[in-house]
Protein backbone atom coordinates (compact mmCIF):
# COMPACT_ATOMS: atom_id res chain seq x y z
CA UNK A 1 0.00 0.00 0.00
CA UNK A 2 1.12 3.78 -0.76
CA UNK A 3 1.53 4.95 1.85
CA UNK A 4 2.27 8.97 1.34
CA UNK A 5 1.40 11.92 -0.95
CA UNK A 6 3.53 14.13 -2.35
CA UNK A 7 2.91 17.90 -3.15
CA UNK A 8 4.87 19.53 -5.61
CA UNK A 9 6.27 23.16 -4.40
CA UNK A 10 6.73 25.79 -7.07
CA UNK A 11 8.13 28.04 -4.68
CA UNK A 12 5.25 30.78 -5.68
CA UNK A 13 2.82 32.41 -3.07
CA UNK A 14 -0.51 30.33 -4.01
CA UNK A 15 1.84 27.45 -3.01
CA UNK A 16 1.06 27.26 0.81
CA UNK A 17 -2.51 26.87 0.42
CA UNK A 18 -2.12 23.80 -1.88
CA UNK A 19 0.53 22.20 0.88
CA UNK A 20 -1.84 22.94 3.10
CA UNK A 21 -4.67 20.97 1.62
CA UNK A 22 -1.96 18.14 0.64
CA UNK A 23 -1.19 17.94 4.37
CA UNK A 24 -4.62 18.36 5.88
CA UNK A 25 -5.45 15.23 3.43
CA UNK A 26 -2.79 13.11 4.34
CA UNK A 27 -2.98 14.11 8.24
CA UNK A 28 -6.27 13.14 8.04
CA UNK A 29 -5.99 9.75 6.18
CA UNK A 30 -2.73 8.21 8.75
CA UNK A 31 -0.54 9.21 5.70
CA UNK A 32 3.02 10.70 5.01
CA UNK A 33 3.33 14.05 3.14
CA UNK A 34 6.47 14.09 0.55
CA UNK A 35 7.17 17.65 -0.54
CA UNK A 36 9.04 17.99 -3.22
CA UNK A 37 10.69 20.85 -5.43
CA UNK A 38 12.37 20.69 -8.74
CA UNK A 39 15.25 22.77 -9.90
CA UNK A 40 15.48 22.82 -13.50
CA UNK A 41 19.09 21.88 -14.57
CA UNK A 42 21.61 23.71 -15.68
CA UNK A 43 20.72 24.77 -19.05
CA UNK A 44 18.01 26.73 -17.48
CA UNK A 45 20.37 29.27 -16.35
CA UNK A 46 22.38 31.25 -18.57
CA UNK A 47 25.14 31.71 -15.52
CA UNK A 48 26.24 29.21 -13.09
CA UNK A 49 25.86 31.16 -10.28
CA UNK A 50 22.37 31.29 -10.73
CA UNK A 51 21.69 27.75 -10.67
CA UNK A 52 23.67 27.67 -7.44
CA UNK A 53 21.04 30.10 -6.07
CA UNK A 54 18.40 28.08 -7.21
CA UNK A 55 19.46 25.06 -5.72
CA UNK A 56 19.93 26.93 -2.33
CA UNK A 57 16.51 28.37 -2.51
CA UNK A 58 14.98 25.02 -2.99
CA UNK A 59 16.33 23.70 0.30
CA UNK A 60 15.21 27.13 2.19
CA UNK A 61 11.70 26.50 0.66
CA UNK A 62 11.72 22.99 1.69
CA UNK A 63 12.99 23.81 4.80
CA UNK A 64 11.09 26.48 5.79
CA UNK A 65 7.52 24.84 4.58
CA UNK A 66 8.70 21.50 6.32
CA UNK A 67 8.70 23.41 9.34
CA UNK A 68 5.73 25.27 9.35
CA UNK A 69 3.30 22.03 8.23
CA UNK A 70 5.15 19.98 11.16
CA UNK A 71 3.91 22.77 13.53
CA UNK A 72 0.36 22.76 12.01
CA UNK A 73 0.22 18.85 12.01
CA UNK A 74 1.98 17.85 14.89
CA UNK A 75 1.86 14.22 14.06
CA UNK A 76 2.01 14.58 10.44
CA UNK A 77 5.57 12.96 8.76
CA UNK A 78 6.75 15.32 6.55
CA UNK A 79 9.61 14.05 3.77
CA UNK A 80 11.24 16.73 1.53
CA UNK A 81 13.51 15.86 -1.77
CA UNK A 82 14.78 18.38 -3.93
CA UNK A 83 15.46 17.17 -7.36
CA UNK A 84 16.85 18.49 -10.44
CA UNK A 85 15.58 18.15 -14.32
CA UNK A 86 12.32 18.62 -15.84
CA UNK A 87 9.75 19.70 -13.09
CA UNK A 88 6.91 17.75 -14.71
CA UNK A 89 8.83 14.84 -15.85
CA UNK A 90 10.55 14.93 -13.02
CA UNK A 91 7.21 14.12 -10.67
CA UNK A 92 5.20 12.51 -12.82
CA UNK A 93 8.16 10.05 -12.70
CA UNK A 94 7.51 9.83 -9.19
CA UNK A 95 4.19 9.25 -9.14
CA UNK A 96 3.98 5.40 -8.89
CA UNK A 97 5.37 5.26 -5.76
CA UNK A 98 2.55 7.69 -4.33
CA UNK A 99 -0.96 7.24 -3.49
CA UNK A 100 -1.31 11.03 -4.66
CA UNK A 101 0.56 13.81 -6.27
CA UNK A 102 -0.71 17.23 -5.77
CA UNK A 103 -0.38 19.98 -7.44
CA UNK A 104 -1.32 24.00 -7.59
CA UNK A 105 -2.70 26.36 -10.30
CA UNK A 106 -1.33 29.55 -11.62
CA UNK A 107 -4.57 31.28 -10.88
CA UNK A 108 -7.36 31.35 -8.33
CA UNK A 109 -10.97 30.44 -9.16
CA UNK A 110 -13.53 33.52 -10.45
CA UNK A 111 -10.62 34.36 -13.31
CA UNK A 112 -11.94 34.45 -16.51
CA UNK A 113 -9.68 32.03 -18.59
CA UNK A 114 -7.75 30.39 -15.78
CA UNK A 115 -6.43 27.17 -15.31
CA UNK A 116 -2.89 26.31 -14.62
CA UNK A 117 0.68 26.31 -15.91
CA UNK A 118 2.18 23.56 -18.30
CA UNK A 119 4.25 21.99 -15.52
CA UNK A 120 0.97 21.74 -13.75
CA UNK A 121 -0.73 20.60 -16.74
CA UNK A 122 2.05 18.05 -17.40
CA UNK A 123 1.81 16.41 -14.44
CA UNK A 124 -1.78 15.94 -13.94
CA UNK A 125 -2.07 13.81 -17.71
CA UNK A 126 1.18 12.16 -17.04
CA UNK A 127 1.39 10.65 -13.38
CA UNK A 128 0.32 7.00 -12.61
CA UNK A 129 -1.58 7.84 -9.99
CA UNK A 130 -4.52 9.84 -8.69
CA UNK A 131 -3.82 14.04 -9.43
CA UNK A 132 -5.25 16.40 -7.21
CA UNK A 133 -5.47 19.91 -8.61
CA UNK A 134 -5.62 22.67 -6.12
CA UNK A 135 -6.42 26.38 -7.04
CA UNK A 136 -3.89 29.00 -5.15
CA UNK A 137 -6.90 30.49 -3.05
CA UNK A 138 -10.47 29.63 -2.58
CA UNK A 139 -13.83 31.18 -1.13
CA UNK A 140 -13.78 30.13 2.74
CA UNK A 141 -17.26 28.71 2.95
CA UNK A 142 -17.67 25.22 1.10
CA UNK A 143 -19.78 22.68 0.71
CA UNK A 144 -20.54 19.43 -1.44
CA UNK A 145 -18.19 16.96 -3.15
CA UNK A 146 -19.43 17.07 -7.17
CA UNK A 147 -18.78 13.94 -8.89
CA UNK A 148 -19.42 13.79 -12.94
CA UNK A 149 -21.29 10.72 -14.28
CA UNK A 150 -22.07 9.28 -17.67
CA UNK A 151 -22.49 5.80 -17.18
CA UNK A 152 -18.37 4.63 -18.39
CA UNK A 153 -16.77 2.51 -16.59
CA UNK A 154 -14.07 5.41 -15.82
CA UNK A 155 -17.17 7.79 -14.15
CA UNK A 156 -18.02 4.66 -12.01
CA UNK A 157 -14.84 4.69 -10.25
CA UNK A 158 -14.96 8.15 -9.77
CA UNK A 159 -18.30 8.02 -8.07
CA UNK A 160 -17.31 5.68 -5.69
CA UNK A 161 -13.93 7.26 -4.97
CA UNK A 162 -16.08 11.08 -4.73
CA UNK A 163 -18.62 8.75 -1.96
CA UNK A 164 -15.72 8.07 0.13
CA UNK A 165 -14.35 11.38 -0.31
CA UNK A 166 -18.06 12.43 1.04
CA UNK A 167 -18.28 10.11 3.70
CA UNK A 168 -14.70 10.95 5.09
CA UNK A 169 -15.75 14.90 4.58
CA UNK A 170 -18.92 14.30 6.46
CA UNK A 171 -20.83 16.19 3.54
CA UNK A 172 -22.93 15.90 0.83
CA UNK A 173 -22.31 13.91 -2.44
CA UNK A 174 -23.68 15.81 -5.71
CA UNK A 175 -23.98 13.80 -9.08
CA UNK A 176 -24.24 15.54 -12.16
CA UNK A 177 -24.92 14.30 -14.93
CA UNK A 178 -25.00 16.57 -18.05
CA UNK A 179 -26.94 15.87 -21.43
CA UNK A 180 -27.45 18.81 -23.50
CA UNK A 181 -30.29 19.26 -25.12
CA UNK A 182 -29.99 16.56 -27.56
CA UNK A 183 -30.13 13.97 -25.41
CA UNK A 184 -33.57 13.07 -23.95
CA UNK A 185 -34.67 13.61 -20.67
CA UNK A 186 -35.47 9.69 -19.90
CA UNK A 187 -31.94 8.73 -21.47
CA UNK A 188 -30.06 11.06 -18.79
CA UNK A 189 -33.06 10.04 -16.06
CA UNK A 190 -31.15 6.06 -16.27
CA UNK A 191 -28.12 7.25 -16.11
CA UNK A 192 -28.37 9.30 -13.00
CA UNK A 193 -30.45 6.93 -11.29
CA UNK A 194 -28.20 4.28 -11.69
CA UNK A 195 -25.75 6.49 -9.97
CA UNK A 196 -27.97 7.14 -7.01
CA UNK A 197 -28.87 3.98 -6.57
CA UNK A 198 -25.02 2.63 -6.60
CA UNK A 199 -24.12 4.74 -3.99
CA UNK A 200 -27.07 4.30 -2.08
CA UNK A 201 -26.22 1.03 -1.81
CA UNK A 202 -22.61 0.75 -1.08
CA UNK A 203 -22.67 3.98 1.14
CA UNK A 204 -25.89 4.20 2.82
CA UNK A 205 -24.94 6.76 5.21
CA UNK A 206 -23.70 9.18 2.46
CA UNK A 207 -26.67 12.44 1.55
CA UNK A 208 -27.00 12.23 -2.58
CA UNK A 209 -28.11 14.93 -4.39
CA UNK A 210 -28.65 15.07 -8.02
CA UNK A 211 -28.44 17.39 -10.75
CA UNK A 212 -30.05 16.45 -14.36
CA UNK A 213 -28.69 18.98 -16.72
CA UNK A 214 -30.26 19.24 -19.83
CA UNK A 215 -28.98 22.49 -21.42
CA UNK A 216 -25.15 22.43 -21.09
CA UNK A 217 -22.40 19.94 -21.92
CA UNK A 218 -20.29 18.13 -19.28
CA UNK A 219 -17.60 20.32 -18.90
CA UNK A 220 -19.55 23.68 -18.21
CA UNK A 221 -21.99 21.56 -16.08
CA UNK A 222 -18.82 20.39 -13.55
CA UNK A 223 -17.54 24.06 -13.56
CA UNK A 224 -20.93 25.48 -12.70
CA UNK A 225 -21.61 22.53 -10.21
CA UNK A 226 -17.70 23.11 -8.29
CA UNK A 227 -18.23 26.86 -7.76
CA UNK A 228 -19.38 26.38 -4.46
CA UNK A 229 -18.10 22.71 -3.21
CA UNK A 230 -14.94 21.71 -1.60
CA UNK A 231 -14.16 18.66 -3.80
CA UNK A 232 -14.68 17.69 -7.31
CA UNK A 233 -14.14 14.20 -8.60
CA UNK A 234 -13.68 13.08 -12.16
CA UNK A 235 -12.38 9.97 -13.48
CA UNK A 236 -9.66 9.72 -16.43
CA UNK A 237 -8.88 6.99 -18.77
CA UNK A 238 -6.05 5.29 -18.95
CA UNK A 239 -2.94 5.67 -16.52
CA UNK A 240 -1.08 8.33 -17.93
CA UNK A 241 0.01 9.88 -21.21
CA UNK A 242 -1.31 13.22 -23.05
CA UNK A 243 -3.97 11.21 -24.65
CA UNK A 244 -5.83 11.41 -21.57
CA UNK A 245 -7.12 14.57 -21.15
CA UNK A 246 -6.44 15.90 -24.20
CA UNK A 247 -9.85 16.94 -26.16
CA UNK A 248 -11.99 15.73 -22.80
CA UNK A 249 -14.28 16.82 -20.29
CA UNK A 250 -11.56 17.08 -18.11
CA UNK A 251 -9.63 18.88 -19.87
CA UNK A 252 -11.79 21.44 -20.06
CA UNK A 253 -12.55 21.68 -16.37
CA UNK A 254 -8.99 21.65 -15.54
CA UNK A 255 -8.59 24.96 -17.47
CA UNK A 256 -11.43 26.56 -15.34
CA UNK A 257 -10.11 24.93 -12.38
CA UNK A 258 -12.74 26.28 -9.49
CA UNK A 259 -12.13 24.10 -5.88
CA UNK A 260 -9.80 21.12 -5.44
CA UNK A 261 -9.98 18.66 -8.41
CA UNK A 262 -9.05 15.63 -7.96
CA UNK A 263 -8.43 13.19 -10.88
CA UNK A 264 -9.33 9.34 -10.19
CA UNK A 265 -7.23 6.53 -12.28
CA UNK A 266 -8.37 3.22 -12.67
């Protein structure tokens, strides 16, 4: 079993917050925390002595945020590793030996045209393992953990993993499941209901609410639906590569990134 999740530190100010909800995660789950920062090598620098000062930031960074999560989380264990190469090659590499790599955004939600920066990007359709995408800053007051459905095999794993994430959260579970308007009602009716019953099932104690949405795609459904929630939950295919995401649903919601996102493999 996995037994820690690493956070990837990009040294910039909307960092804490994401190590923050990396560490809250893993305090919460009997988990280690593995933070991590890469220094790009040396042909990233056009002088030597500023790769040296790179390299010497990284370990004050690590340092310094080591620190102040161990005084949060008292019994939290906190790893650090500073690494040089590629930043998102470098953790996506990683990634099979984690339960979770998270990562931050270059912009907060309520941005029109945000989403996050190709390292981020990188990293979330290349690891092995479950991505959780964390915005820089957030409204204070959330609620719900949105989970996408459309009856694949993918979405089913993603509903289960966004019940637990509900039932752990002590809040409620919204399914959404988005038609358009070319899809009949009835059709999308199934679908959902086969949701709600499958999580009625397996997690009785969990509150289900769903949303039928008959005049918007997927994508702007989710974004609409995770204004206001703490977690959202979709499931990818496959276990890595740019095929992924590229051209999906979750691609799209990734660029409009608007609470925690957390990206389910199977």
């Amino acid at each position: 079993m996995k037994m820690q999740i690493l956070v990837a530190l990009d040294g910039s100010r909307a960092g804490s917050p994401v190590a923050d909800w990396a560490a809250a995660r893993a305090d919460s789950l009997g988990l280690g925390l593995a933070l991590v920062h890469v220094v790009p090598g040396e042909w990233a620098y056009p002088r030597e002595n500023d790769h040296q000062l790179a390299l010497s930031r990284a370990e004050d960074l690590l340092t310094s945020e080591a620190k102040r999560l161990a005084a949060a989380f008292p019994t939290l264990r906190i790893a650090t590793k500073r690494l040089s190469g590629e930043p998102a090659a470098t953790v996506a590499s990683l990634s099979p030996a984690y339960s979770m790599v998270v990562v931050g955004t270059d912009r907060g939600p309520g941005t029109e045209g945000q989403g996050y920066g190709s390292v981020s990007f990188q990293v979330a359709v290349t690891s092995k393992c479950d991505v959780a995408v964390v915005p820089g800053s957030a409204p204070q007051q959330r609620s719900g953990v949105v989970v996408g459905v459309d009856g694949s095999a993918e979405s089913l794993d993603a509903l289960d993993q966004g019940a637990r994430e509900a039932q752990r959260l002590d809040d409620e579970l919204i399914i959404v499941h988005a038609t358009g308007p070319e899809v009949g009602l009835a059709e999308g009716g199934k679908v959902l209901g086969a949701a709600v019953q499958r999580v009625n099932h397996k997690f009785p104690s969990v509150v289900v609410k769903e949303v039928l949405d008959t005049t918007r795609g997927p994508g702007e459904s989710l974004i609409t639906a995770a204004r206001e929630a703490q977690l959202l939950v979709m499931g990818c295919k496959g276990r890595g590569g740019l095929s992924v995401l590229l051209g999906s649903v979750a691609q799209h919601v990734l660029l409009h990134v608007q609470c925690p996102t957390l990206l389910t493999r199977p």
